[in-house]
Protein backbone atom coordinates (compact mmCIF):
# COMPACT_ATOMS: atom_id res chain seq x y z
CA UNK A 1 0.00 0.00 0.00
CA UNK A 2 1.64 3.36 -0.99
CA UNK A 3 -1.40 5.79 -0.64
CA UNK A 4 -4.20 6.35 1.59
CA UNK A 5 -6.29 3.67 2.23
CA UNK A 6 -10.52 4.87 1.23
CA UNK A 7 -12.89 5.64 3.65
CA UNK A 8 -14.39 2.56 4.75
CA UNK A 9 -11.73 0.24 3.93
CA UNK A 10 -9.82 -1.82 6.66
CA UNK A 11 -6.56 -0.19 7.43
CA UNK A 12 -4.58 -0.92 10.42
CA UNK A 13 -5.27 -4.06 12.91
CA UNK A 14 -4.05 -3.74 16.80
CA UNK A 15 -3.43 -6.45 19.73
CA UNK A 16 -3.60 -5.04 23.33
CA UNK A 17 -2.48 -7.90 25.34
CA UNK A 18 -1.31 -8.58 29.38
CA UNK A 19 2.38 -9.05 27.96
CA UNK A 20 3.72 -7.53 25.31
CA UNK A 21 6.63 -8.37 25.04
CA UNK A 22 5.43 -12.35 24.88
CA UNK A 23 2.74 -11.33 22.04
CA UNK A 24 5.77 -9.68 20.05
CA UNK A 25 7.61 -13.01 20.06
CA UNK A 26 4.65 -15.45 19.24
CA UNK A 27 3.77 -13.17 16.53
CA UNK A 28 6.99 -12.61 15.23
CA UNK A 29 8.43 -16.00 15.16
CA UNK A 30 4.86 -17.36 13.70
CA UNK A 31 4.66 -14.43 10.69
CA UNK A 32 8.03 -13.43 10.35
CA UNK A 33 7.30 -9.84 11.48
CA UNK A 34 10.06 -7.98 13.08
CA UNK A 35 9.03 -5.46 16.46
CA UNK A 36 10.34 -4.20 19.64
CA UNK A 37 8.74 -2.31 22.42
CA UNK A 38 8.09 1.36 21.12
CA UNK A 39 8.94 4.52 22.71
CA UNK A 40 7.68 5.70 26.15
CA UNK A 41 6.17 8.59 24.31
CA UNK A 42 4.14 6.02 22.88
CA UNK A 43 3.30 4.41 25.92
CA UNK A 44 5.62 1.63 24.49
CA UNK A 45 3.52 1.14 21.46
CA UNK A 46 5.27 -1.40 18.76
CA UNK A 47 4.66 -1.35 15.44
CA UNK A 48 5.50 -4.87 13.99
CA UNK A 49 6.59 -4.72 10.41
CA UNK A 50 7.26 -7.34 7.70
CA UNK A 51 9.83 -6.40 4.64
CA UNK A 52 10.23 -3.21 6.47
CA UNK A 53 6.44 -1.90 5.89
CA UNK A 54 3.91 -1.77 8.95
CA UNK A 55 1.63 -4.45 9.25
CA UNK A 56 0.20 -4.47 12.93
CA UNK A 57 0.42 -2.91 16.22
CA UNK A 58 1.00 -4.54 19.96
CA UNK A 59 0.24 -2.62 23.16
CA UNK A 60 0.42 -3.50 27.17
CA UNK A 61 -3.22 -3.27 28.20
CA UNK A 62 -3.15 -0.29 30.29
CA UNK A 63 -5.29 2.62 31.74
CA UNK A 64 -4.48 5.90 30.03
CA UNK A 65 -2.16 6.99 33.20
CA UNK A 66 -0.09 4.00 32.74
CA UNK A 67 -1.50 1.91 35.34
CA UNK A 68 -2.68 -1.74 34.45
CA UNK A 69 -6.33 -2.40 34.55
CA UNK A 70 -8.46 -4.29 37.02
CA UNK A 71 -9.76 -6.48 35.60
CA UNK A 72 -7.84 -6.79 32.63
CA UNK A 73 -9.43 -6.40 28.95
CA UNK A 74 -9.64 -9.40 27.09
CA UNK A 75 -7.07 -9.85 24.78
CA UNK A 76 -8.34 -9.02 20.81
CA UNK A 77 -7.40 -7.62 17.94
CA UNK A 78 -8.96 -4.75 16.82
CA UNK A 79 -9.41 -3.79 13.44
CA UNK A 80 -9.08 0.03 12.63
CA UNK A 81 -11.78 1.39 9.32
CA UNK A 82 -10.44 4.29 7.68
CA UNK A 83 -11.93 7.81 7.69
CA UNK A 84 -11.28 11.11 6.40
CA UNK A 85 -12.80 12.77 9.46
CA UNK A 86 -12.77 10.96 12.81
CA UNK A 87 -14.90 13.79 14.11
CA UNK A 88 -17.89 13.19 11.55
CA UNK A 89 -17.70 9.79 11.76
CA UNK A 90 -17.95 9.57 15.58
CA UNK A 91 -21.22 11.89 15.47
CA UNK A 92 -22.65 9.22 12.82
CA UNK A 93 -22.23 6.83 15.23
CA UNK A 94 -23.71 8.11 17.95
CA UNK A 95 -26.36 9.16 15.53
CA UNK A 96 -26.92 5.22 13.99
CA UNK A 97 -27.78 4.01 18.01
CA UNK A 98 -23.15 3.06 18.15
CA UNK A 99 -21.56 3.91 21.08
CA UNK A 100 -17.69 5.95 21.68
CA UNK A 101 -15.48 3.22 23.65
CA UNK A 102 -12.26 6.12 23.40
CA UNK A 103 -11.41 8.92 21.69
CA UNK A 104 -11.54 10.80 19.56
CA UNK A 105 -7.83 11.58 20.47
CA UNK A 106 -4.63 12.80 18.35
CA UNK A 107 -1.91 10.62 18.53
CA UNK A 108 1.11 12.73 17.47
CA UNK A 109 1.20 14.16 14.29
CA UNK A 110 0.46 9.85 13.14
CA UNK A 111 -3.19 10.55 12.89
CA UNK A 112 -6.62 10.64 14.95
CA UNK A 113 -8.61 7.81 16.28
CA UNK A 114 -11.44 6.64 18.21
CA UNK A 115 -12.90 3.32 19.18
CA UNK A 116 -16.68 2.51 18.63
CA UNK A 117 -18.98 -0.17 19.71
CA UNK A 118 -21.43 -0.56 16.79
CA UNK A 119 -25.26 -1.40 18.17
CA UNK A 120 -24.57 -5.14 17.73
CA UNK A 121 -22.18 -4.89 20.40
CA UNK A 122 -19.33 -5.57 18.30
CA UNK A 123 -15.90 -2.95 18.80
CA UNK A 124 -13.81 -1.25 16.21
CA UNK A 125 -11.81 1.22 15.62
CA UNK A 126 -11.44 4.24 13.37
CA UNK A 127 -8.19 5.89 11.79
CA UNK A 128 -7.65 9.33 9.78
CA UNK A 129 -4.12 9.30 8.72
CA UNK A 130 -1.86 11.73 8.98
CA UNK A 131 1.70 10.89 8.31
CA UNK A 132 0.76 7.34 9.34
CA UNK A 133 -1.27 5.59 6.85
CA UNK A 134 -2.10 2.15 7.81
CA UNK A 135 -0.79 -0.83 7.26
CA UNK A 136 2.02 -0.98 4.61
CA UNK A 137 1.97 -4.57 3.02
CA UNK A 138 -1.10 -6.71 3.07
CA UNK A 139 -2.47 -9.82 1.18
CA UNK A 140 1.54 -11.84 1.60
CA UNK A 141 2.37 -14.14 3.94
CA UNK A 142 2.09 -13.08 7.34
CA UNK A 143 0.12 -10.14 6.04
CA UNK A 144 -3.39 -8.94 6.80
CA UNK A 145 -5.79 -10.24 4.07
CA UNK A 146 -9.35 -10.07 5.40
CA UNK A 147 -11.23 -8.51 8.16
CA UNK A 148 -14.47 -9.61 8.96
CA UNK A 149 -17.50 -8.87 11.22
CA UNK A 150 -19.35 -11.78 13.17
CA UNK A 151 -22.74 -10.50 14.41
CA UNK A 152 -26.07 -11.80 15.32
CA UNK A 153 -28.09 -9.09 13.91
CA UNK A 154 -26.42 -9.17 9.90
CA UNK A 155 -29.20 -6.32 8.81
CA UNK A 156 -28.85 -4.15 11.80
CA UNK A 157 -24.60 -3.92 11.43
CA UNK A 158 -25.39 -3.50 7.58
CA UNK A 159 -27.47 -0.61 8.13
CA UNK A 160 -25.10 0.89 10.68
CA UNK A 161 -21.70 0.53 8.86
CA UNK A 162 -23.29 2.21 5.20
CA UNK A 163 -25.13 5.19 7.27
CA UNK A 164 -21.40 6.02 9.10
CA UNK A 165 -18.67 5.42 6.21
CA UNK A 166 -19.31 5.28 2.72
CA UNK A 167 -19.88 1.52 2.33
CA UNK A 168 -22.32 -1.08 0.67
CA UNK A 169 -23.32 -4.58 1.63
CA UNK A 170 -24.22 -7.26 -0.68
CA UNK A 171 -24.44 -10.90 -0.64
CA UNK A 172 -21.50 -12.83 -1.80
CA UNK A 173 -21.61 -14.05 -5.61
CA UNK A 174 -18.88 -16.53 -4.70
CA UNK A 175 -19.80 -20.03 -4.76
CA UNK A 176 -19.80 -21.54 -2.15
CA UNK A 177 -20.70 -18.67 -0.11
CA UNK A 178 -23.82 -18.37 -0.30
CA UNK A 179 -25.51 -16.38 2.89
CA UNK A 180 -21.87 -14.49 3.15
CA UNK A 181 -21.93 -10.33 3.17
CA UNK A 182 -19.40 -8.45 1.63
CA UNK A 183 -18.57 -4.85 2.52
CA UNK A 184 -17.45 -2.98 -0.45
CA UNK A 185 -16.11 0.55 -1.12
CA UNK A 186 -16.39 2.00 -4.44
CA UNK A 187 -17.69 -2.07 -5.40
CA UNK A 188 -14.52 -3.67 -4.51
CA UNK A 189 -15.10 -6.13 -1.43
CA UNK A 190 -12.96 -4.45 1.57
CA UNK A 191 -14.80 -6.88 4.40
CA UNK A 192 -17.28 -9.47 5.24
CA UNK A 193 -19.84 -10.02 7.51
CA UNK A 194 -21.48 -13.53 8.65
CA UNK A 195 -24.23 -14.79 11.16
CA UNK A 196 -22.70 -15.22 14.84
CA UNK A 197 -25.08 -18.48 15.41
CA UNK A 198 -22.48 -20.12 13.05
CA UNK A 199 -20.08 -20.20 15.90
CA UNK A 200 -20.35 -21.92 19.67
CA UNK A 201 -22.87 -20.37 22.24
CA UNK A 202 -21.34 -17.32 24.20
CA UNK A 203 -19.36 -15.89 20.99
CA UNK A 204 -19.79 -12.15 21.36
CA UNK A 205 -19.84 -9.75 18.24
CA UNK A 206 -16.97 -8.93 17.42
CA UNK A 207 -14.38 -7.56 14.31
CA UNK A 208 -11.92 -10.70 13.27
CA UNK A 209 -8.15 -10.52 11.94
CA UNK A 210 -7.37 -12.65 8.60
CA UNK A 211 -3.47 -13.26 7.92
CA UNK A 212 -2.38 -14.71 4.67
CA UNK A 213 -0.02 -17.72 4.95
CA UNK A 214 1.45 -19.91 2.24
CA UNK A 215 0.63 -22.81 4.49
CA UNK A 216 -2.15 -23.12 6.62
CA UNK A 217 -1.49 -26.21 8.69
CA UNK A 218 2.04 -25.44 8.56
CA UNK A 219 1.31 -22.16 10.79
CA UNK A 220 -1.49 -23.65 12.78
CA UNK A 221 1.32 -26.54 13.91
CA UNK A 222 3.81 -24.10 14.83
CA UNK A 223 1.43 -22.10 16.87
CA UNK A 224 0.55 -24.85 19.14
CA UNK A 225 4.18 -25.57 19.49
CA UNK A 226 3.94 -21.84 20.65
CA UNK A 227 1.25 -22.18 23.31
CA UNK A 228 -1.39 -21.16 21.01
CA UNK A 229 -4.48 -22.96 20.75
CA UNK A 230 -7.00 -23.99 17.68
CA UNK A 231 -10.12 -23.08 17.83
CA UNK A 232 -10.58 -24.58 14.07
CA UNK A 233 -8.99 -26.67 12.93
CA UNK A 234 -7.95 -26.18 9.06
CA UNK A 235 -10.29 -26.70 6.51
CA UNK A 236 -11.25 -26.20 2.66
CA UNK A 237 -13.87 -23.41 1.96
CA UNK A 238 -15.17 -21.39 -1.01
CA UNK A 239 -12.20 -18.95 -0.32
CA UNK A 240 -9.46 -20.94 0.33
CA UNK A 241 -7.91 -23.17 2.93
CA UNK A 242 -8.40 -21.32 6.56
CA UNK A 243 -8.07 -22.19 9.93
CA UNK A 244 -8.80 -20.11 13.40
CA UNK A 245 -6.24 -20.10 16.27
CA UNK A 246 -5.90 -18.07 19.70
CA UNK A 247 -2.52 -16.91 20.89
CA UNK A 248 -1.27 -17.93 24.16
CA UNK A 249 -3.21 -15.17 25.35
CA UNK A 250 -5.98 -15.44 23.86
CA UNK A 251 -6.31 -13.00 20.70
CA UNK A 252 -8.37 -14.51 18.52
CA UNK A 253 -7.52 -14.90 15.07
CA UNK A 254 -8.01 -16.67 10.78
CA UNK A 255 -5.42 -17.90 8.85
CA UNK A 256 -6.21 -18.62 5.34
CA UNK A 257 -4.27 -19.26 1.93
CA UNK A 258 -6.48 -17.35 -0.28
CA UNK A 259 -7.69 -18.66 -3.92
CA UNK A 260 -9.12 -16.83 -7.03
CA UNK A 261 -12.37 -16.87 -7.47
CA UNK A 262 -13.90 -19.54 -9.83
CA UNK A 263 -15.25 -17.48 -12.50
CA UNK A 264 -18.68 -18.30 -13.70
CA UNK A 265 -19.72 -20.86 -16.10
């Protein structure tokens, strides 16, 4: 990615986790990404990178005065939507029945963001760039590919994500996946959406991370060997061969080798 990523689109994915410094070595040694504890300034912030481009960030759960919660967050990863003005957007979502979780707050001259709750219950965040664009390499191994919301009310989140950013829903035309929704900006699919009751009781709503990988039970081996965990194991679908792991922590997250499309008949 060399330019700003469109309103609406996926942009930048985030892990706030109990111990960093643990998450930057599982995810480093399972992707290949490089990272380091950031700056205090940055309340330690790391930006992992692959190739030398930015691919995802890794923070200590903490309170904004640098003291560690009670009781701690669960460990997730959010995913970040872009925006060309975090202020508008935020008023839109208050406005669509969504709720502010933080922000919005500057951070440095990198950009602005705030994190919503949309009226499903499920959390994400929102970006406008400012020197800081989002993630710099995507769709390569160890990359983010997908992002994708799991909800149990699929028209309610449609209506709420196309009133805020400038986004469309639509069934997939993949086959295959029939019953899947695709978010699309400017009709490229950026997203997807799909029915919670498709995953065990107690799920909540919630925003989840796809990372391509050349080999999908490959990585899902050497993430047990890591103290991960699979949550499922991998299998065929219409869009490739994906599987779902957890982190020692528990971050959820896919990992799929992605396949063209089959074109129609």
């Amino acid at each position: 990615m060399n330019g700003p990523y469109k309103p609406g689109t996926p942009c930048w994915i985030e892990l706030m986790v109990p111990d960093q410094q643990a998450a930057l070595d599982f995810y480093c040694d399972l992707f290949g990404w490089q990272g380091q504890v950031g700056p205090p300034e940055l309340g330690g912030y790391a930006v992992c990178t692959l190739k030398g481009k930015a691919v995802a960030g890794i923070m200590k759960a903490m309170n904004p005065d640098g003291t560690v919660p009670d009781p701690l967050p669960p460990t997730v990863w959010t995913t970040y939507l872009a925006t060309d003005s975090i202020d508008t957007t935020v008023k839109g979502v208050t406005d669509a029945g969504g709720t502010v979780v933080a922000g919005p707050m500057e951070v440095m001259d990198l950009g602005r963001m705030a994190v919503v709750a949309d009226p499903t219950g499920a959390v994400v965040g929102l970006w406008q760039s400012g020197t800081f664009g989002g993630a710099g390499i995507v769709n390569e191994h160890g990359a983010l590919i997908w992002n994708e919301l799991i909800t149990a009310d699929l028209p309610a989140a449609s209506a709420f994500y196309s009133s805020v950013l400038p986004v469309t829903t639509r069934s997939s035309e993949m086959p295959g996946a029939e019953g899947y929704i695709e978010f699309q900006v400017d009709g490229r699919a950026v997203g997807g959406m799909m029915d919670l009751s498709a995953l065990p009781p107690g799920t909540p709503p919630h925003w989840q991370a796809y990372f391509h990988v050349d080999s999908v039970d490959e990585v899902q081996d050497a993430a047990v060997r890591a103290g991960g965990s699979v949550l499922a194991p991998a299998f065929d679908m219409a869009a490739g061969r994906m599987a779902v792991l957890a982190d020692p922590q528990g971050g959820r997250f896919s990992v799929i080798t992605a396949k063209a499309p089959t074109p129609p008949a």
